[in-house]
PDB file of N, CA and C in Angstrom:
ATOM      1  N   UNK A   1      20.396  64.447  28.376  1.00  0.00           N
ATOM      2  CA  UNK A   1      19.334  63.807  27.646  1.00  0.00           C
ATOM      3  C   UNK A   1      19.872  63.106  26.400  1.00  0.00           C
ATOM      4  N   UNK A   2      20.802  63.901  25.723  1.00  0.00           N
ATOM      5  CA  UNK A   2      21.568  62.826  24.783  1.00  0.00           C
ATOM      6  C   UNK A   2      22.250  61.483  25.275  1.00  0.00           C
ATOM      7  N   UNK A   3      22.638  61.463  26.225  1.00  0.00           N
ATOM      8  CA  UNK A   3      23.149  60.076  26.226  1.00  0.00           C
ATOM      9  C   UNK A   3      21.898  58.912  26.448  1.00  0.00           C
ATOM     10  N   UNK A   4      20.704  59.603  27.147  1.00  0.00           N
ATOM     11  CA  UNK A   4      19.699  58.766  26.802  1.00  0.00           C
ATOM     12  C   UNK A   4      19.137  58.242  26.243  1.00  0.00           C
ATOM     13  N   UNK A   5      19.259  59.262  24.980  1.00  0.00           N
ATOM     14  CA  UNK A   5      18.731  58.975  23.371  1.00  0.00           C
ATOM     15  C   UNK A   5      19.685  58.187  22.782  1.00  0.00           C
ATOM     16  N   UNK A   6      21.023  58.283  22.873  1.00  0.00           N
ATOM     17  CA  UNK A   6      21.802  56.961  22.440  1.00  0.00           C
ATOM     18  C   UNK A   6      21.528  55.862  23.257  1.00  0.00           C
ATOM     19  N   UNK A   7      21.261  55.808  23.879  1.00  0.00           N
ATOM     20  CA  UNK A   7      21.161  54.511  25.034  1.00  0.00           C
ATOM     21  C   UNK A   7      19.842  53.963  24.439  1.00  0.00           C
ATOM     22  N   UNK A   8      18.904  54.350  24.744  1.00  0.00           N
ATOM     23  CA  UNK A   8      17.511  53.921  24.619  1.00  0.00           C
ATOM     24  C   UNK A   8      17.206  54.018  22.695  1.00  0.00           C
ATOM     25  N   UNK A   9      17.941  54.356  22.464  1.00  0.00           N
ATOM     26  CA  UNK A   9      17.682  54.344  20.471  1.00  0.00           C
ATOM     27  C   UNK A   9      15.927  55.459  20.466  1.00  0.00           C
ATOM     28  N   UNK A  10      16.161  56.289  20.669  1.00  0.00           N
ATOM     29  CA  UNK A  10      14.445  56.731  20.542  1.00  0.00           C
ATOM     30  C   UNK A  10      15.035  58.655  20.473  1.00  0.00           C
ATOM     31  N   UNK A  11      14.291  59.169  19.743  1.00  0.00           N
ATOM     32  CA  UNK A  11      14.361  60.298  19.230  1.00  0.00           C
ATOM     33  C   UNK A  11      14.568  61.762  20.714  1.00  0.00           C
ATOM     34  N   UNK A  12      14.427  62.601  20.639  1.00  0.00           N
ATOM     35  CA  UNK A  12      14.435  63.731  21.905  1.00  0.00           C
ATOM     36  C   UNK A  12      12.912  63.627  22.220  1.00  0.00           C
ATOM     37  N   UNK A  13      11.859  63.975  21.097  1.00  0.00           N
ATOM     38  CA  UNK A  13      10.946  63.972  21.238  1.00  0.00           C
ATOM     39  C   UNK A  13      10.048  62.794  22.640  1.00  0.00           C
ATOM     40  N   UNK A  14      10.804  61.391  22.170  1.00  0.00           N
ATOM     41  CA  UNK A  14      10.460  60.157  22.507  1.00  0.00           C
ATOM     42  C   UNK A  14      10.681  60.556  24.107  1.00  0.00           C
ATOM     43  N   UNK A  15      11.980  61.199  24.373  1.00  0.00           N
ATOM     44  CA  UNK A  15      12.780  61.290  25.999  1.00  0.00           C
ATOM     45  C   UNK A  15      11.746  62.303  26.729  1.00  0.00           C
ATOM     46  N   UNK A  16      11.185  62.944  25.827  1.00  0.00           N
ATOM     47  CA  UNK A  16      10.518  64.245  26.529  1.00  0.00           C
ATOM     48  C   UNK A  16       8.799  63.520  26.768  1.00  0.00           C
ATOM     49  N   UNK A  17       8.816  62.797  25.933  1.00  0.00           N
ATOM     50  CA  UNK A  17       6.560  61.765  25.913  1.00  0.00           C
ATOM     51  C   UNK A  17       6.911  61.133  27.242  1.00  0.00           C
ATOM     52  N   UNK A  18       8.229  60.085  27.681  1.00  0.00           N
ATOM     53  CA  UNK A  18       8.476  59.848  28.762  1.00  0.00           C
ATOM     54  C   UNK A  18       8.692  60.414  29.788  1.00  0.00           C
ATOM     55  N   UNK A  19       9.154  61.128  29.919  1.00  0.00           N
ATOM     56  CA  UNK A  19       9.531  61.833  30.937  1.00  0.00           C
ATOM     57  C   UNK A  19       8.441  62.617  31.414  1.00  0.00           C
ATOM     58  N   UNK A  20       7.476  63.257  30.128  1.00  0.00           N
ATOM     59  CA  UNK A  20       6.011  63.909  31.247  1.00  0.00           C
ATOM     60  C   UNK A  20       5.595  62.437  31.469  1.00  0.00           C
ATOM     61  N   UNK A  21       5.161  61.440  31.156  1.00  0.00           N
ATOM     62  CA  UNK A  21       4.406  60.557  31.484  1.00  0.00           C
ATOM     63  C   UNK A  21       4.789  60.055  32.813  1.00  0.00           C
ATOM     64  N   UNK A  22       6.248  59.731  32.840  1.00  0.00           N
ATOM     65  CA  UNK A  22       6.591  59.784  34.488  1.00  0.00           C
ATOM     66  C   UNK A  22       6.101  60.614  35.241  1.00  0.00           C
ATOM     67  N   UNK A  23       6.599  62.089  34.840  1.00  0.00           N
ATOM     68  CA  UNK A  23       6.146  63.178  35.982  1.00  0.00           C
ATOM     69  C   UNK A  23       4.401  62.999  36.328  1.00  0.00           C
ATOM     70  N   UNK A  24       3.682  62.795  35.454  1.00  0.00           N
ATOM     71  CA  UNK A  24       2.503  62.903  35.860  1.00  0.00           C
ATOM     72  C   UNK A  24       2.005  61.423  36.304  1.00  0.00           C
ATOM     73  N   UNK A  25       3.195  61.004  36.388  1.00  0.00           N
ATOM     74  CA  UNK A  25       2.105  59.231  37.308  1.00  0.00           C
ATOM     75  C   UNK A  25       2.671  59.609  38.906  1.00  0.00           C
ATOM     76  N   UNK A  26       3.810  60.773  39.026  1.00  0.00           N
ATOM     77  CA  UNK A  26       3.752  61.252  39.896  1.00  0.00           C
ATOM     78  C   UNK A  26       5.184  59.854  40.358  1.00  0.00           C
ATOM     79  N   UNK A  27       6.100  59.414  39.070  1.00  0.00           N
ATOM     80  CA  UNK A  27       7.025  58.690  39.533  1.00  0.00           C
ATOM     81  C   UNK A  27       8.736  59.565  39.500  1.00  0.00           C
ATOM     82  N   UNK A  28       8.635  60.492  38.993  1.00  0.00           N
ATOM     83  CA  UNK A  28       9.879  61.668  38.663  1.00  0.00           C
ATOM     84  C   UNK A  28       9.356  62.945  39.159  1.00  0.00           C
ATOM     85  N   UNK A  29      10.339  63.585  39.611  1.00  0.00           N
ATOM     86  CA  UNK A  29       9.871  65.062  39.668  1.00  0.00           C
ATOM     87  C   UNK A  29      11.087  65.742  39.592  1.00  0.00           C
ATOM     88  N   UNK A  30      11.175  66.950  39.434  1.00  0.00           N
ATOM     89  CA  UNK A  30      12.288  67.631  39.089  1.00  0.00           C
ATOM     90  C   UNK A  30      12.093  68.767  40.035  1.00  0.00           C
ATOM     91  N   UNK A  31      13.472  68.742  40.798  1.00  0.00           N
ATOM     92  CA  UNK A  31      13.895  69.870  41.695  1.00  0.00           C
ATOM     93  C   UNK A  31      15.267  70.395  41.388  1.00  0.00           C
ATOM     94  N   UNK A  32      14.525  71.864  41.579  1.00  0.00           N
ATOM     95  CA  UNK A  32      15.879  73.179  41.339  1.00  0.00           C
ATOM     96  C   UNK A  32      15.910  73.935  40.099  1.00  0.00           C
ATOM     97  N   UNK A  33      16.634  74.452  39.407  1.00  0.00           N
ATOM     98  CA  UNK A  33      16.333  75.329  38.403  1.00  0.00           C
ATOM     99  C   UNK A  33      16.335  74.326  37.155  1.00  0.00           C
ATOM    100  N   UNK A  34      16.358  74.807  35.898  1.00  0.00           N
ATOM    101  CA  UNK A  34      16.682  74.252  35.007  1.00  0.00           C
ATOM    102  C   UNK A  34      17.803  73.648  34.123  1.00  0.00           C
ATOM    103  N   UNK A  35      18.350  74.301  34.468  1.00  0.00           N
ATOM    104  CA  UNK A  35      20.231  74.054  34.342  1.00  0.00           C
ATOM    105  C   UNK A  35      20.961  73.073  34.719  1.00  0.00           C
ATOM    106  N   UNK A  36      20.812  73.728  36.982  1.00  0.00           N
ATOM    107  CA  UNK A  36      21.779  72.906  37.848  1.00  0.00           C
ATOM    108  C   UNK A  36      20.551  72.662  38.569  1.00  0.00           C
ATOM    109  N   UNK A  37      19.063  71.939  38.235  1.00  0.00           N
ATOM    110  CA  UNK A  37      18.615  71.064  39.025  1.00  0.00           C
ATOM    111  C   UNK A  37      18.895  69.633  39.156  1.00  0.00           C
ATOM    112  N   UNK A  38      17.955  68.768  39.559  1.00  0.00           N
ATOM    113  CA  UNK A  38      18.011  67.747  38.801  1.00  0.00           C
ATOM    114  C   UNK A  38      16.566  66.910  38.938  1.00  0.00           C
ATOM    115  N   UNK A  39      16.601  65.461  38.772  1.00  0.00           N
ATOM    116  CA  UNK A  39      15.652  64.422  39.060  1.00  0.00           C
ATOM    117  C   UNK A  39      15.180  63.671  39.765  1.00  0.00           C
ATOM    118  N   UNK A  40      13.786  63.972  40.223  1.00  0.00           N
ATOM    119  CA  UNK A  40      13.907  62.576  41.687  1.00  0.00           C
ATOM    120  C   UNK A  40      12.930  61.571  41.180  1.00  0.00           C
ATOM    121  N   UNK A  41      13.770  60.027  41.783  1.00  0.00           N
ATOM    122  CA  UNK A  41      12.648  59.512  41.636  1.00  0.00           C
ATOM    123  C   UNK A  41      12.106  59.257  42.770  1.00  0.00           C
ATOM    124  N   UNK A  42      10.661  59.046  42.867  1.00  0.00           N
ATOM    125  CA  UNK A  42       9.934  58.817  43.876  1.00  0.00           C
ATOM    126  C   UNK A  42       9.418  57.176  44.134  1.00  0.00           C
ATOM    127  N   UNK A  43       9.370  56.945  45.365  1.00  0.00           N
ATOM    128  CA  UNK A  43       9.181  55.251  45.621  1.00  0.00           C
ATOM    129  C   UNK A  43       7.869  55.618  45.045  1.00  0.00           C
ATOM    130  N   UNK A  44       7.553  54.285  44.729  1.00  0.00           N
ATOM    131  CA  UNK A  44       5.980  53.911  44.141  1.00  0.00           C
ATOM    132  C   UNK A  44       5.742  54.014  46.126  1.00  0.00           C
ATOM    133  N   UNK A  45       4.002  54.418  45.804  1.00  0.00           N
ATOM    134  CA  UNK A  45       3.222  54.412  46.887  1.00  0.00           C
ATOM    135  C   UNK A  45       2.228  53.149  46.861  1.00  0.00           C
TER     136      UNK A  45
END
């Protein structure tokens, strides 16, 4: 997630408003534990 926040210039907070907002348009989802899971993205329907 840090290299995101350097990339994109926007705070942790900012990575985390995005990232639910993805999950709940139902365009990311996250599979496996928390650690060694990771991210999917999902085709738009």
């Amino acid at each position: 997630m840090r290299y995101t926040m350097r990339e994109q210039g926007i705070t942790f907070d900012g990575v985390r408003y995005h990232l639910a907002k993805l999950r709940k348009a139902g365009i990311l989802r996250r599979e496996g534990a928390a650690r060694g899971g990771r991210w999917i993205v999902e085709a738009p329907h």
